[in-house]
Protein backbone atom coordinates (compact mmCIF):
# COMPACT_ATOMS: atom_id res chain seq x y z
CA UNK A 1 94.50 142.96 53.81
CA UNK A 2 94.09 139.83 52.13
CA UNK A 3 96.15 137.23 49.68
CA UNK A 4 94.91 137.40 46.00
CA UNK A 5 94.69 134.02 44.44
CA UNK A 6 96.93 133.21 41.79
CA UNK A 7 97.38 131.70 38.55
CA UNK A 8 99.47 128.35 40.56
CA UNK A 9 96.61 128.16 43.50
CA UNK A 10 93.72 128.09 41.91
CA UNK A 11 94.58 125.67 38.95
CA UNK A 12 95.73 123.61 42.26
CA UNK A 13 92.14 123.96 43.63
CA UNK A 14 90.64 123.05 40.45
CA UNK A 15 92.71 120.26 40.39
CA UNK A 16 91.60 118.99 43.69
CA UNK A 17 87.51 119.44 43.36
CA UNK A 18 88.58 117.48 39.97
CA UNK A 19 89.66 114.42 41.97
CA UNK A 20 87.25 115.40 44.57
CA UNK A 21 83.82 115.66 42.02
CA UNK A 22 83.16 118.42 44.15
CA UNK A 23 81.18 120.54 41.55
CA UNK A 24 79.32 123.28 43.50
CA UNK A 25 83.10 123.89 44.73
CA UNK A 26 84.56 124.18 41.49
CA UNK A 27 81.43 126.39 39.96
CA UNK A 28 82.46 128.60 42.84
CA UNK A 29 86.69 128.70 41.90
CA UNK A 30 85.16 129.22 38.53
CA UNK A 31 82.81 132.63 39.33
CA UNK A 32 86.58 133.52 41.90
CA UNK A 33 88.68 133.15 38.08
CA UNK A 34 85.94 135.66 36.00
CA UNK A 35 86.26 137.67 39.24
CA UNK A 36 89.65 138.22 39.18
CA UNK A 37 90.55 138.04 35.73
CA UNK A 38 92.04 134.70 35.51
CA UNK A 39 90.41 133.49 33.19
CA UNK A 40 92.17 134.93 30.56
CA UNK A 41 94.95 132.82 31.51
CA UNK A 42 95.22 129.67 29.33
CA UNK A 43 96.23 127.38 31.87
CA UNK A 44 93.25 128.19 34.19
CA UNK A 45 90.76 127.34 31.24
CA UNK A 46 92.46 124.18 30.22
CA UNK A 47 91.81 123.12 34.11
CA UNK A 48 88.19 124.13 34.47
CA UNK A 49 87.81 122.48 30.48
CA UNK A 50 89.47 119.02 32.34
CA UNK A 51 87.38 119.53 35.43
CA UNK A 52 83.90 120.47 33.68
CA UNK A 53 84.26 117.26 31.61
CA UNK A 54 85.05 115.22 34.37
CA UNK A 55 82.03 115.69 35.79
CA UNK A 56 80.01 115.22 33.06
CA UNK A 57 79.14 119.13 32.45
CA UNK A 58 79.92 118.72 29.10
CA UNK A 59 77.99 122.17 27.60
CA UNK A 60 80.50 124.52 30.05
CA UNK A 61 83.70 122.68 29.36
CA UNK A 62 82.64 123.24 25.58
CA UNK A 63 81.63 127.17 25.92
CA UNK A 64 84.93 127.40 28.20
CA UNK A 65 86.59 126.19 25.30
CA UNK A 66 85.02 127.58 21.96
CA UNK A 67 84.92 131.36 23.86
CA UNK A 68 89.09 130.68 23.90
CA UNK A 69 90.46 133.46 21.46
CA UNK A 70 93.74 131.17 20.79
CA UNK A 71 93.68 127.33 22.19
CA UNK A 72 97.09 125.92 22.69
CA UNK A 73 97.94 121.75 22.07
CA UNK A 74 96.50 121.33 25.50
CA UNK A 75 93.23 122.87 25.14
CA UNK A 76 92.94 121.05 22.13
CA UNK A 77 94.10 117.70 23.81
CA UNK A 78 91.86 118.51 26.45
CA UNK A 79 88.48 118.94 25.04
CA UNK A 80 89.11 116.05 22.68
CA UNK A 81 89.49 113.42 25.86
CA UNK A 82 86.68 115.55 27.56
CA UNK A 83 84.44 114.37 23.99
CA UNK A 84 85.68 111.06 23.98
CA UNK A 85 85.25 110.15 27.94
CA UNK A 86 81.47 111.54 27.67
CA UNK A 87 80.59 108.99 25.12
CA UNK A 88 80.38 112.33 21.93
CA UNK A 89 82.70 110.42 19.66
CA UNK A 90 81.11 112.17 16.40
CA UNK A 91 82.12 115.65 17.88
CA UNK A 92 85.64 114.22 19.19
CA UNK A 93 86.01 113.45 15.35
CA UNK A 94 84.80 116.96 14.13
CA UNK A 95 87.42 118.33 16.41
CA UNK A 96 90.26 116.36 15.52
CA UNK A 97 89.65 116.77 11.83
CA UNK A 98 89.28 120.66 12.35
CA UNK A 99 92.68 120.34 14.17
CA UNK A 100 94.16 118.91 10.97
CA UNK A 101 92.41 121.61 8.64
CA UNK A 102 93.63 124.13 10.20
CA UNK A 103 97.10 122.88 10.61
CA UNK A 104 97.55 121.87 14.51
CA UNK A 105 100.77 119.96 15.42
CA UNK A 106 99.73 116.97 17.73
CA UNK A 107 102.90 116.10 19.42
CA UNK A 108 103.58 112.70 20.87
CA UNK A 109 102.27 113.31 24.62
CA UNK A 110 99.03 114.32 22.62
CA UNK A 111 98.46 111.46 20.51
CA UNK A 112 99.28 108.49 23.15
CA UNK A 113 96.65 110.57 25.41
CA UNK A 114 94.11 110.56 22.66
CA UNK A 115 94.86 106.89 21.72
CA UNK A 116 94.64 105.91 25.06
CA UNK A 117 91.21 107.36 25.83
CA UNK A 118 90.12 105.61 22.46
CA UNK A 119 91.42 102.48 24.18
CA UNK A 120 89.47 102.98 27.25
CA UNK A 121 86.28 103.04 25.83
CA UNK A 122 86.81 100.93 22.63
CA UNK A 123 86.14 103.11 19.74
CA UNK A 124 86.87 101.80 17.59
CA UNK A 125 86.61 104.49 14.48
CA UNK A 126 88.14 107.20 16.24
CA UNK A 127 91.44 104.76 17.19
CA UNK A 128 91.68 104.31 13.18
CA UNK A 129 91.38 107.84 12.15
CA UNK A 130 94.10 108.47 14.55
CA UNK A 131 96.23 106.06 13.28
CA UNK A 132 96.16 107.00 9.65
CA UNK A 133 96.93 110.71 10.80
CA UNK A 134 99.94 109.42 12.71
CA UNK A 135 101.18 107.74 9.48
CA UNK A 136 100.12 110.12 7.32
CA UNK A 137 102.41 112.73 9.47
CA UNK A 138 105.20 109.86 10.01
CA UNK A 139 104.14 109.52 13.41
CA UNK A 140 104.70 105.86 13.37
CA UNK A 141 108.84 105.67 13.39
CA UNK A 142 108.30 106.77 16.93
CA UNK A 143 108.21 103.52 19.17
CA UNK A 144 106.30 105.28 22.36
CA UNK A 145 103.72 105.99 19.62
CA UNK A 146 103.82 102.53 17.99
CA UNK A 147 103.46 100.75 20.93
CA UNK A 148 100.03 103.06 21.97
CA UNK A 149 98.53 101.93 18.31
CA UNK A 150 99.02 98.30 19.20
CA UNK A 151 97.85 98.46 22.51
CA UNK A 152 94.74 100.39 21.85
CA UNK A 153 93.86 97.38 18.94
CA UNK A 154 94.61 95.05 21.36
CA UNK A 155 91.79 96.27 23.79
CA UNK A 156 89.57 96.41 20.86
CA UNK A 157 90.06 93.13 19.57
CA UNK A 158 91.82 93.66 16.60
CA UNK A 159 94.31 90.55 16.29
CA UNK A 160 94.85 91.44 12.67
CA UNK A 161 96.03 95.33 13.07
CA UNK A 162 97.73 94.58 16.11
CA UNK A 163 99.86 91.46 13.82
CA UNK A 164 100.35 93.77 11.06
CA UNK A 165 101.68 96.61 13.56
CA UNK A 166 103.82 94.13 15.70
CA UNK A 167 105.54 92.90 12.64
CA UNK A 168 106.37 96.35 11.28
CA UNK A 169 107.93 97.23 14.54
CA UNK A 170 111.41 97.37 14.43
CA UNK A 171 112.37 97.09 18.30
CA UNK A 172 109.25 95.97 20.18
CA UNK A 173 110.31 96.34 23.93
CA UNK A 174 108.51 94.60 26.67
CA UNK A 175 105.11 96.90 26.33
CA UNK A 176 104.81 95.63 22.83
CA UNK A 177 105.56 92.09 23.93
CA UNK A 178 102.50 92.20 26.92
CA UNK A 179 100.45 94.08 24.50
CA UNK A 180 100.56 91.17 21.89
CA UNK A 181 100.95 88.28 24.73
CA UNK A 182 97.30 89.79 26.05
CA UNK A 183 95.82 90.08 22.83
CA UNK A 184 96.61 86.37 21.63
CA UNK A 185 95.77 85.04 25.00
CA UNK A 186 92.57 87.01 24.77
CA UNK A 187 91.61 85.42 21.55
CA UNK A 188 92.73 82.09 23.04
CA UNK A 189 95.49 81.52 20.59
CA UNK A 190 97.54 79.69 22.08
CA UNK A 191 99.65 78.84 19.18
CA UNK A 192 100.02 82.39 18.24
CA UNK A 193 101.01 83.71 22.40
CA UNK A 194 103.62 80.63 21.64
CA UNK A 195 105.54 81.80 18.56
CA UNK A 196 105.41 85.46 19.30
CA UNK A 197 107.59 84.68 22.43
CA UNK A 198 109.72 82.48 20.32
CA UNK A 199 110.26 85.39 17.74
CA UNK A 200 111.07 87.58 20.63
CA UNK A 201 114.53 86.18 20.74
CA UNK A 202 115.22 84.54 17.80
CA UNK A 203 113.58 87.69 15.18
CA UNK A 204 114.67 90.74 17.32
CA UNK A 205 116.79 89.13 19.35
CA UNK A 206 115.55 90.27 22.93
CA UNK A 207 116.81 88.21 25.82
CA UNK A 208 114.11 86.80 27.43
CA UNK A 209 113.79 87.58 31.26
CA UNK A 210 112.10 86.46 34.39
CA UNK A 211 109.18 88.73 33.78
CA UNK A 212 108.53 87.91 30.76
CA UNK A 213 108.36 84.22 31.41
CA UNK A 214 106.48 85.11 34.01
CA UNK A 215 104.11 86.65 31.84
CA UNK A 216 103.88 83.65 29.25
CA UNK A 217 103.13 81.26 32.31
CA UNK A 218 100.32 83.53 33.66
CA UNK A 219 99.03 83.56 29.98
CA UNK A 220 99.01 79.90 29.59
CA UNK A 221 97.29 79.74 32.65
CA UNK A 222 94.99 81.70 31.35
CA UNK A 223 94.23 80.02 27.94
CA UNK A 224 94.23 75.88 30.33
CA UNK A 225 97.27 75.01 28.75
CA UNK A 226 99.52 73.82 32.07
CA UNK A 227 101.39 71.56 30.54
CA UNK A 228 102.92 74.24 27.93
CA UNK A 229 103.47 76.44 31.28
CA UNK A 230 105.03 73.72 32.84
CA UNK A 231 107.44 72.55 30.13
CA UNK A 232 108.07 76.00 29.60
CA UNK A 233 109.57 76.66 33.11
CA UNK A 234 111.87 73.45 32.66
CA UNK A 235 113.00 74.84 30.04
CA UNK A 236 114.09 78.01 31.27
CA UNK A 237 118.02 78.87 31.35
CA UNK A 238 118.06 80.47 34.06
CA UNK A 239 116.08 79.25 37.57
CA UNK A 240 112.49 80.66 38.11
CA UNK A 241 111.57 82.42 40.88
CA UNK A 242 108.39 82.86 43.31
CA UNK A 243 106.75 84.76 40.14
CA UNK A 244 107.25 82.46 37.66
CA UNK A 245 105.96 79.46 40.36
CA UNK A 246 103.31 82.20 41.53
CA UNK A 247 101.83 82.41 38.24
CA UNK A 248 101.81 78.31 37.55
CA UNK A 249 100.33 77.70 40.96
CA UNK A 250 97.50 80.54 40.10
CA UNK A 251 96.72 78.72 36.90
CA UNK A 252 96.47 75.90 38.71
CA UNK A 253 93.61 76.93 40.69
CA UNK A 254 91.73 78.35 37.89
CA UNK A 255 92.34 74.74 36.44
CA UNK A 256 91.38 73.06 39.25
CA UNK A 257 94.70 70.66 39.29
CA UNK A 258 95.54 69.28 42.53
CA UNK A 259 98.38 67.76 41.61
CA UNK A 260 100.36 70.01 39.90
CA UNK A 261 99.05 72.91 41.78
CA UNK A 262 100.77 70.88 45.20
CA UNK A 263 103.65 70.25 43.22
CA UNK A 264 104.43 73.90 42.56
CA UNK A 265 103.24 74.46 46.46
CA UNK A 266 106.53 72.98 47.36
CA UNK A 267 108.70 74.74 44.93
CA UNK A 268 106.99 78.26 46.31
CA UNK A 269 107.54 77.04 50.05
CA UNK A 270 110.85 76.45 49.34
CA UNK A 271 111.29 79.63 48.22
CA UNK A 272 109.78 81.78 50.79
CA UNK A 273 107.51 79.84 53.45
CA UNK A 274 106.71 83.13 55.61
CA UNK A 275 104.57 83.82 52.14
CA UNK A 276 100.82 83.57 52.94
CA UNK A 277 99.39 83.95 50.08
CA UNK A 278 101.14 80.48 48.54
CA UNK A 279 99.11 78.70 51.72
CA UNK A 280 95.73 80.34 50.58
CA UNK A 281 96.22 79.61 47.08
CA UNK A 282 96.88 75.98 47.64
CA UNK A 283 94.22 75.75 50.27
CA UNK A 284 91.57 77.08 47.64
CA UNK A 285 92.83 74.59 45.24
CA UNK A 286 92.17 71.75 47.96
CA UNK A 287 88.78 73.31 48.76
CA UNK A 288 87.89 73.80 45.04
CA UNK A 289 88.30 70.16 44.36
CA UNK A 290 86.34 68.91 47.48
CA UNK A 291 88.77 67.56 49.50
CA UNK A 292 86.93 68.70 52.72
CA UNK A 293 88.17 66.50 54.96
CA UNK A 294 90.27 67.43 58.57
CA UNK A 295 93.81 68.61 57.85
CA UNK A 296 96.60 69.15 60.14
CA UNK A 297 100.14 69.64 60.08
CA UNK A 298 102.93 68.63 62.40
CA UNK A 299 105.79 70.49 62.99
CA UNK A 300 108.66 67.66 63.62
CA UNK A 301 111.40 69.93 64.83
CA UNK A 302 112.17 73.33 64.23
CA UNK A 303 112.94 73.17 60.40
CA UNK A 304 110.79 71.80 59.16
CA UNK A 305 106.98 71.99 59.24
CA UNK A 306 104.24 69.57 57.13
CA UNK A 307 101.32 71.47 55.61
CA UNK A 308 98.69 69.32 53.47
CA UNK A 309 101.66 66.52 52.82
CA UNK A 310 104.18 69.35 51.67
CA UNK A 311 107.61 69.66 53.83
CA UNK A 312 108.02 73.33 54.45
CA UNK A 313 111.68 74.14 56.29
CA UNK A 314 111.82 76.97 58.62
CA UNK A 315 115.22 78.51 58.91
CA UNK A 316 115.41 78.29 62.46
CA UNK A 317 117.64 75.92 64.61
CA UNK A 318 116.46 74.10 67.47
CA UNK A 319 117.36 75.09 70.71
CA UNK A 320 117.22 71.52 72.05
CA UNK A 321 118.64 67.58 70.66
CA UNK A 322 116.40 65.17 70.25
CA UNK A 323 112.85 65.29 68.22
CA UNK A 324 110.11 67.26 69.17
CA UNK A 325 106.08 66.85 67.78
CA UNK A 326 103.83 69.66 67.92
CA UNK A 327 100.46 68.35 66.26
CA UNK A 328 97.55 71.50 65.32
CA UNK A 329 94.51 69.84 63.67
CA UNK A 330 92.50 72.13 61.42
CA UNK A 331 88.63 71.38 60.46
CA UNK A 332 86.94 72.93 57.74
CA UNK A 333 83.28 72.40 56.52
CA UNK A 334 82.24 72.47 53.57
CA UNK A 335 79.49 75.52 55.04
CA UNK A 336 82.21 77.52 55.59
CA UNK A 337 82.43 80.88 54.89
CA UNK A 338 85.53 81.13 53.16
CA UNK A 339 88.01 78.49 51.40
CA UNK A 340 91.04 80.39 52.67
CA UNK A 341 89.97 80.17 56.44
CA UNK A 342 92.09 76.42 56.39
CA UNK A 343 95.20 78.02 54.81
CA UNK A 344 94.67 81.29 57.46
CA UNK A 345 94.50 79.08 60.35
CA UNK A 346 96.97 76.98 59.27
CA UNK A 347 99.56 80.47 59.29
CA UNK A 348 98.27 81.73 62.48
CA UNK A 349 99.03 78.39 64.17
CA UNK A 350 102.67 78.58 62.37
CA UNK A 351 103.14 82.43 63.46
CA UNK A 352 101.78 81.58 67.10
CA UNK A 353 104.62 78.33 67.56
CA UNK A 354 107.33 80.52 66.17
CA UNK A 355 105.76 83.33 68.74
CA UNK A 356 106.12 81.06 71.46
CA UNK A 357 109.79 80.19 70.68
CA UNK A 358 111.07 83.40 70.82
CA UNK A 359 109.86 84.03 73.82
CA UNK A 360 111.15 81.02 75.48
């Protein structure tokens, strides 16, 4: 005799040819649901609604849903994101206006689902209608909600909704703060990225922390202003670490500055020299700006080891007095296939003394 499928398995087998795109699989589970009278069960409809629209079958995941004597929040949810993700915005807007005629509560899992689909693809006219039906229904007191309206404007662009929404927010956390810091940067106001953080403390008083001056640094980067992310580090109460140097070193490679970018080498090394992806970075910088020539480092003890001019200390004590010179040179041509072959070379030569040491 054997096991009847249930409710729990075969939503869990939906699930998977979901993730899977494994139609012909899921057409089958479907015919197994009709055949065993599943699908009267709500839950099993909302999962083949999901899965149909997932794949782009559209037309079932509709019938599935309009033959559904009494959809629940989630079928309602679900064919609206099934609309949206296939491009039938129109129709997505038909539904969600019947929801409202007809008097369906969209809770707050529902509407940051919905806004965040409208984010996805940038529609623009469906995100608005939204957000006047979360104000209109008071939605807006609700900070998880707040923060989803601000985002989705910031993906579409809209630095003037997105002000307007940032300023009514009573306590933006750090969401609201990355939302905004994109947006600016995005529209390459730097000016703008600048007071926001500024306002972040002194408005609504919110301490600002490593991350989040990590965050204004990568930014900065972003928008060529090093010398703002530089004087912002020095000014920085507190003492930055690796990401706060990571993301001034990356900006210096998308700048192209040598000197800086070696500058803030040293401060990462000094950090954490096992760290490989400091030596690539730097090394691309180098390559970027044609310095092509032969490189080597020496290593003139144990502590301490020279890469492209930078001292890098190794925390381990030499076994014997006296001064020791291990010399590995490094060529790179400009044919090469890669910039970060010097830098990996470089690391394997490191890992291969250090190797050597312990074994001896």
């Amino acid at each position: 005799m054997g096991l009847e499928p249930n409710e729990v398995s075969l939503i869990s087998i939906v699930s998977a040819c979901t993730e899977m795109t494994a139609f012909f699989e899921g057409n089958y589970i479907h015919g197994l649901t009709i055949k065993t009278g599943l699908i009267i069960e709500i839950k099993v409809v909302n999962s083949l609604i999901n899965m149909y629209g997932k794949l782009g079958y559209l037309d079932i995941a509709r019938r599935l849903f309009d033959a559904m004597p009494k959809p629940n929040l989630v079928s309602w949810n679900s064919i609206i994101m099934v609309l949206v993700q296939n491009g039938v915005y129109n129709e997505a807007l038909e539904v969600f206006k019947l929801m409202k005629r007809i008097d369906i509560k969209l809770d707050q899992a529902t509407m940051v689902s919905l806004l965040q689909g409208c984010g996805d693809i940038g529609v623009t006219k469906l995100a608005e209608v939204v957000h006047r039906y979360i104000l209109s229904a008071g939605l807006d007191e609700n900070i998880t909600i707040a923060i989803a309206v601000l985002s989705i404007y910031a993906k579409l662009g809209r630095l003037d909704a997105s002000c307007v929404l940032f300023r009514e927010m009573k306590t933006p956390d750090r969401i609201a703060w990355t939302a905004m810091g994109m947006l600016t940067s995005h529209s390459g106001l730097a000016k703008e990225l600048k007071r926001y953080f500024e306002i972040m403390y002194s408005v609504y008083g919110v301490e600002h922390r490593l991350d989040h001056y990590s965050c204004m640094v990568d930014l900065l980067g972003q928008l060529a202003c090093l010398k703002d992310a530089y004087e912002l580090i020095k000014r920085m109460p507190m003492g930055p670490n690796h990401g706060v140097w990571g993301a001034l070193l990356n900006a210096c490679r998308i700048c192209n500055n040598v000197e800086l970018g070696k500058e803030v080498a040293e401060r990462l090394f000094s950090l954490d020299p096992s760290d490989r992806r400091n030596y690539v970075m730097l090394s691309s910088i180098y390559a970027a700006a044609g310095h092509w020539a032969s490189k080597s480092f020496t290593k003139e003890d144990s502590n301490v080891i020279h890469f492209v001019g930078i001292q890098v200390p190794i925390s381990r004590k030499p076994r014997q007095s006296g001064r020791r010179i291990v010399r590995i040179g490094v060529n790179l041509s400009k044919d090469s296939d890669s910039v970060d072959d010097l830098a990996l070379a470089y690391l394997n030569a490191i890992h291969h003394h250090c190797s050597s040491k312990k074994r001896t």
